[in-house]
C-alpha atoms as a PDB file:
ATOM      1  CA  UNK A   1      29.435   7.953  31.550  1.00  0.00           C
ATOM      2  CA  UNK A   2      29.030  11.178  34.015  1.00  0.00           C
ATOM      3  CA  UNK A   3      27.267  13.889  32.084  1.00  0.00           C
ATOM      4  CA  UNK A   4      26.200  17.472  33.149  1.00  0.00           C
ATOM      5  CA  UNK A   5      22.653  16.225  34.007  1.00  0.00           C
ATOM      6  CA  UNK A   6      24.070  13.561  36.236  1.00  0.00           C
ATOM      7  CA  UNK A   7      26.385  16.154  38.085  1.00  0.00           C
ATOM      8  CA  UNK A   8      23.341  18.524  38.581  1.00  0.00           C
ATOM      9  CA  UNK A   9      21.356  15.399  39.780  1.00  0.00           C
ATOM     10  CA  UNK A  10      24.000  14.494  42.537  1.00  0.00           C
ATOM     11  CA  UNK A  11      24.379  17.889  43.794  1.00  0.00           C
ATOM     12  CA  UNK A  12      20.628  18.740  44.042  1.00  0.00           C
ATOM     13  CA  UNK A  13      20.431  14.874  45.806  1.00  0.00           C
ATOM     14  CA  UNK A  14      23.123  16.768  48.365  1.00  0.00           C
ATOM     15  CA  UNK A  15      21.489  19.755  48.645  1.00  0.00           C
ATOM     16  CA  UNK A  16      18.112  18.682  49.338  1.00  0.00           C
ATOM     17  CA  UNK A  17      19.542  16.068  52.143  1.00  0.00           C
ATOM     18  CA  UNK A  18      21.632  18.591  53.840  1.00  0.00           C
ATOM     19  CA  UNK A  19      18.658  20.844  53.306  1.00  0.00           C
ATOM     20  CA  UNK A  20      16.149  18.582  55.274  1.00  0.00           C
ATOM     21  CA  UNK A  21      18.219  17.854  57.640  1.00  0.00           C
ATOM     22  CA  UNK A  22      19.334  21.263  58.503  1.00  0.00           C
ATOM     23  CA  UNK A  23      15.783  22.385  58.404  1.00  0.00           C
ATOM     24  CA  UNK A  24      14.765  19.523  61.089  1.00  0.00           C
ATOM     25  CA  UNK A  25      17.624  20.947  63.215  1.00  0.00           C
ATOM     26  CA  UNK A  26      16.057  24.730  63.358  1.00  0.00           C
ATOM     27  CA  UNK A  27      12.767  23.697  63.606  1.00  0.00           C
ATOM     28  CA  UNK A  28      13.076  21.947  67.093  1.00  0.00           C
ATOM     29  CA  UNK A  29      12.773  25.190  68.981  1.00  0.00           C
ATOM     30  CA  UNK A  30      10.364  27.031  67.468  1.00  0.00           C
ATOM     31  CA  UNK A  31       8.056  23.950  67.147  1.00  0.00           C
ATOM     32  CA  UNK A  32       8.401  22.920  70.660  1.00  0.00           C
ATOM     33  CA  UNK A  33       8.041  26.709  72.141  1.00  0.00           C
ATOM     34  CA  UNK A  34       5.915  28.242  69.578  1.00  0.00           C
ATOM     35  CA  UNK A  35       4.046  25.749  66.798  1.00  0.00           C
ATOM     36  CA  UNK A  36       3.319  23.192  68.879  1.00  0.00           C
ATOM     37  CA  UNK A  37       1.270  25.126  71.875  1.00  0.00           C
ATOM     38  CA  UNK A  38      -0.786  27.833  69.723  1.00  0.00           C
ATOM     39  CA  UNK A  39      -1.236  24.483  67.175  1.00  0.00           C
ATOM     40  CA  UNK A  40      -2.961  22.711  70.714  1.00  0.00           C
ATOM     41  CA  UNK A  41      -4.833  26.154  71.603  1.00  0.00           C
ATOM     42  CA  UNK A  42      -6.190  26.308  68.192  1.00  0.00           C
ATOM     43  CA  UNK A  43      -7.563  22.578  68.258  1.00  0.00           C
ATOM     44  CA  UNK A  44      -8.723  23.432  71.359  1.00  0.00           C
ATOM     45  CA  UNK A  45     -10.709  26.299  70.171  1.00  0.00           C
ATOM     46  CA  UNK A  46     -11.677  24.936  66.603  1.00  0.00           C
ATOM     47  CA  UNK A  47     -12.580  20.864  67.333  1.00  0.00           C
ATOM     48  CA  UNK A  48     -12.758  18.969  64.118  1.00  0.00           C
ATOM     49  CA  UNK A  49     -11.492  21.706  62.038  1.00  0.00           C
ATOM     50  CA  UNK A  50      -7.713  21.982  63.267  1.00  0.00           C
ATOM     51  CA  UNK A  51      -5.575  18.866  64.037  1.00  0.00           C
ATOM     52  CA  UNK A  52      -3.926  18.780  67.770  1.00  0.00           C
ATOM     53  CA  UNK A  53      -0.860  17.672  65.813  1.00  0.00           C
ATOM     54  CA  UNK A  54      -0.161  17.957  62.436  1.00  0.00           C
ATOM     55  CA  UNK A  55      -0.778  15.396  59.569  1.00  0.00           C
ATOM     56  CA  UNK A  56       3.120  13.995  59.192  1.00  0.00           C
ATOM     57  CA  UNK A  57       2.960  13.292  55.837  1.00  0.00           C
ATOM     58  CA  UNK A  58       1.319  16.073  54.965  1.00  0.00           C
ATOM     59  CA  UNK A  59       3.785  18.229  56.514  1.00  0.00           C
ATOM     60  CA  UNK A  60       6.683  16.176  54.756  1.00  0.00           C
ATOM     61  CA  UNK A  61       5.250  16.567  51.259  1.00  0.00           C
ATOM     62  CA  UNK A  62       5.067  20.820  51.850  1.00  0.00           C
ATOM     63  CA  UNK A  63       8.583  20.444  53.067  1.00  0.00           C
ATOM     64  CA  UNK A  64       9.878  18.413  50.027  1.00  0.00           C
ATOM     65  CA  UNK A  65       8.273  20.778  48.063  1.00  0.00           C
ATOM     66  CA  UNK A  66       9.206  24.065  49.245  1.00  0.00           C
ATOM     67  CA  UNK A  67      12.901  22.769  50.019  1.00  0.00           C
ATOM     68  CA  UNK A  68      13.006  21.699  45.701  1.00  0.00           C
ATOM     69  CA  UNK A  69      11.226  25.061  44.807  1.00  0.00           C
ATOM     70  CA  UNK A  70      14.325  26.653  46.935  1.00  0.00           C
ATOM     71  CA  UNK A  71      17.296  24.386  45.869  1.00  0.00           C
ATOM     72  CA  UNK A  72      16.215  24.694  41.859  1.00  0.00           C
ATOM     73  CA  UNK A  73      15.753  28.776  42.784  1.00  0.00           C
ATOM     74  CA  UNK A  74      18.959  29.353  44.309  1.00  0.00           C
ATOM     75  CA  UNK A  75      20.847  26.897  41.083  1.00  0.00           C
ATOM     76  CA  UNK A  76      19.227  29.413  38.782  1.00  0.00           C
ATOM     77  CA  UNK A  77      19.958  32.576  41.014  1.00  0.00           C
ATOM     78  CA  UNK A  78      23.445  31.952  41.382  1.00  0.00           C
ATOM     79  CA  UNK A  79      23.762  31.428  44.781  1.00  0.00           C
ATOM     80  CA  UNK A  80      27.066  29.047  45.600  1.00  0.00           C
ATOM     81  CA  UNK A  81      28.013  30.038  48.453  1.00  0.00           C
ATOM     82  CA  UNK A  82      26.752  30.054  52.557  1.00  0.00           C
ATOM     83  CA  UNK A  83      26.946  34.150  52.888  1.00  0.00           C
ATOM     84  CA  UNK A  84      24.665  34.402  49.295  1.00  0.00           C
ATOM     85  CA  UNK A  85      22.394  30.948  51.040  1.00  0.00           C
ATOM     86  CA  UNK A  86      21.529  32.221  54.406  1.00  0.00           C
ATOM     87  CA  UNK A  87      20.752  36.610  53.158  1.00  0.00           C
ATOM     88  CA  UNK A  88      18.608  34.645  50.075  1.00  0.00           C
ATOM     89  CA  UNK A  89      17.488  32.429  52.543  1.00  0.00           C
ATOM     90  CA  UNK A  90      16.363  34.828  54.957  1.00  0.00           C
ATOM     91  CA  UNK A  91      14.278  36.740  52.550  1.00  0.00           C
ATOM     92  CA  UNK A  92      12.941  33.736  51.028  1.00  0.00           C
ATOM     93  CA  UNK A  93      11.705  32.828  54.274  1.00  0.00           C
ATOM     94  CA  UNK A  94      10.090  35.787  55.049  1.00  0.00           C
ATOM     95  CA  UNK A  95       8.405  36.568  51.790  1.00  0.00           C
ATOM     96  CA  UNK A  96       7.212  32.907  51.439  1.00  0.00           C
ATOM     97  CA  UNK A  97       5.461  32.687  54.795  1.00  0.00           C
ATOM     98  CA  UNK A  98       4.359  36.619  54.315  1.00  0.00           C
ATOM     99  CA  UNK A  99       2.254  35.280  51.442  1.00  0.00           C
ATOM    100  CA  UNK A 100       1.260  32.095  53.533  1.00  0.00           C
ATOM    101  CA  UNK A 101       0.320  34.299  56.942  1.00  0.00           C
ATOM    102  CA  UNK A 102      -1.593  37.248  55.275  1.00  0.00           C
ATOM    103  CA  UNK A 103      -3.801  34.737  52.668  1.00  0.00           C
ATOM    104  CA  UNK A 104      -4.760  32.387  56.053  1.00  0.00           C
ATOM    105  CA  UNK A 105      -5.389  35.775  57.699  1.00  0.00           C
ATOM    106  CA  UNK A 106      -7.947  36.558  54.690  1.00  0.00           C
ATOM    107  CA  UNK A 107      -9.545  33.660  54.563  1.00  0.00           C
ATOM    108  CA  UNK A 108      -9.546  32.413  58.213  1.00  0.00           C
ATOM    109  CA  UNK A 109     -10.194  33.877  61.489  1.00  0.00           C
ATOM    110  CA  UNK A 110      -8.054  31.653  63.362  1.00  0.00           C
ATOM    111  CA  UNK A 111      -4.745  33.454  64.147  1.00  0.00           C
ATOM    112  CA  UNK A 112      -3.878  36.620  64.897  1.00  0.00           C
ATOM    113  CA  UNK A 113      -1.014  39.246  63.647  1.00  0.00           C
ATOM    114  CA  UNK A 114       0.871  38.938  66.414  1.00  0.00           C
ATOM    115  CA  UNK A 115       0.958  34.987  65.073  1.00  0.00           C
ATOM    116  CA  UNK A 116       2.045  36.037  61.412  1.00  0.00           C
ATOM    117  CA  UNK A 117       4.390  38.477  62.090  1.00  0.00           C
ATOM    118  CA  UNK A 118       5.961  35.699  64.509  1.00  0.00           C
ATOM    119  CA  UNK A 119       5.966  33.105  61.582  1.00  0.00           C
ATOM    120  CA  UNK A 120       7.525  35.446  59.591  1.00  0.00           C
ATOM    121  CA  UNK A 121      10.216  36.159  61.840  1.00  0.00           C
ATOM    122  CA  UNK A 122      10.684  32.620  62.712  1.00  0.00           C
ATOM    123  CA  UNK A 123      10.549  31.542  59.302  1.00  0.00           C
ATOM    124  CA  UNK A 124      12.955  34.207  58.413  1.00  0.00           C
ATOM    125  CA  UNK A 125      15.708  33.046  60.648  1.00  0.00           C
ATOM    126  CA  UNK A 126      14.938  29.064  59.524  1.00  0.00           C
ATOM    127  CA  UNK A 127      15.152  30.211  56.163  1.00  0.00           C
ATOM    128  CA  UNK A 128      18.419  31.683  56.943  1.00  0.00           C
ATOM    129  CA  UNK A 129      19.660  28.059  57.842  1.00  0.00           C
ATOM    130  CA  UNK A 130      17.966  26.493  55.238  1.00  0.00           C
ATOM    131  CA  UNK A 131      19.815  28.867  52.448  1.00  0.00           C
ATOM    132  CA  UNK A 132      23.020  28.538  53.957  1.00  0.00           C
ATOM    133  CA  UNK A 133      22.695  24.343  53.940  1.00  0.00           C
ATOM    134  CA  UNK A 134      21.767  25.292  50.226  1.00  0.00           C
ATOM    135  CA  UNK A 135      24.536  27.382  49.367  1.00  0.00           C
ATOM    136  CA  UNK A 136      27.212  25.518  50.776  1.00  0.00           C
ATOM    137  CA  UNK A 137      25.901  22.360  49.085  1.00  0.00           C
ATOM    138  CA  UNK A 138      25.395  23.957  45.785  1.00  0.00           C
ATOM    139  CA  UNK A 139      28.848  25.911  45.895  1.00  0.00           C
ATOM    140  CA  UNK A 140      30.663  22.374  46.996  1.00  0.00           C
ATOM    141  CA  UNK A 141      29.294  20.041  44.974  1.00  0.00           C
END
């Protein structure tokens, strides 16, 4: 027997797979021309305290987590569609790692603005891709 629960089930299952996925896919550039070199300069500078690379699984669990917290958000909001995914998306993005840059900024003197106001845009535009992946899936299925 299908019920609604089941239904939601599969299509967050779809969402959060196309999600991930899609969210590998945009991250390849900016990780390879952006994360990846100021996360090297920064190990450089701050032995011991910052990683050269970052902890995998680490990284996977704040991605799990922040791709749910986005999927269930989006159910709730509405959004069913890939116009509605990537605008929410975008602003999602750029609030989210708004809070993230400025609180590091405040309690670290590691990076700079010029570094935040880059994640933000960059996280902006990802967000855009991961909220599109989101709406489609969530407007399909």
């Amino acid at each position: 027997i299908i019920n609604h629960k089941t239904i939601k089930m599969k299509k967050y299952i779809i969402a959060f797979i196309s999600t991930f996925l899609t969210t590998i896919v945009a991250s390849i550039l900016p990780g390879i021309l952006f994360y990846a070199p100021k996360q090297i300069e920064w190990s450089q500078l701050f032995p011991g305290v910052v990683n050269e690379t970052p902890d995998p699984l680490f990284m996977l669990i704040a991605s799990v987590a922040l791709i749910i917290l986005c999927i269930v958000s989006f159910d709730k909001m509405g959004i069913n569609n890939i116009k509605k995914g990537a605008v929410t998306g975008a602003w999602f993005g750029a609030l989210i790692f708004t809070f993230f840059g400025f609180q590091f900024m405040g309690v670290a003197n590691i990076v700079s603005i010029e570094f935040v106001l880059t994640d933000i845009f960059i996280s902006s535009i990802a967000g855009a891709f991961q909220g599109a992946a989101i709406g489609w899936s969530l407007g399909k299925f």
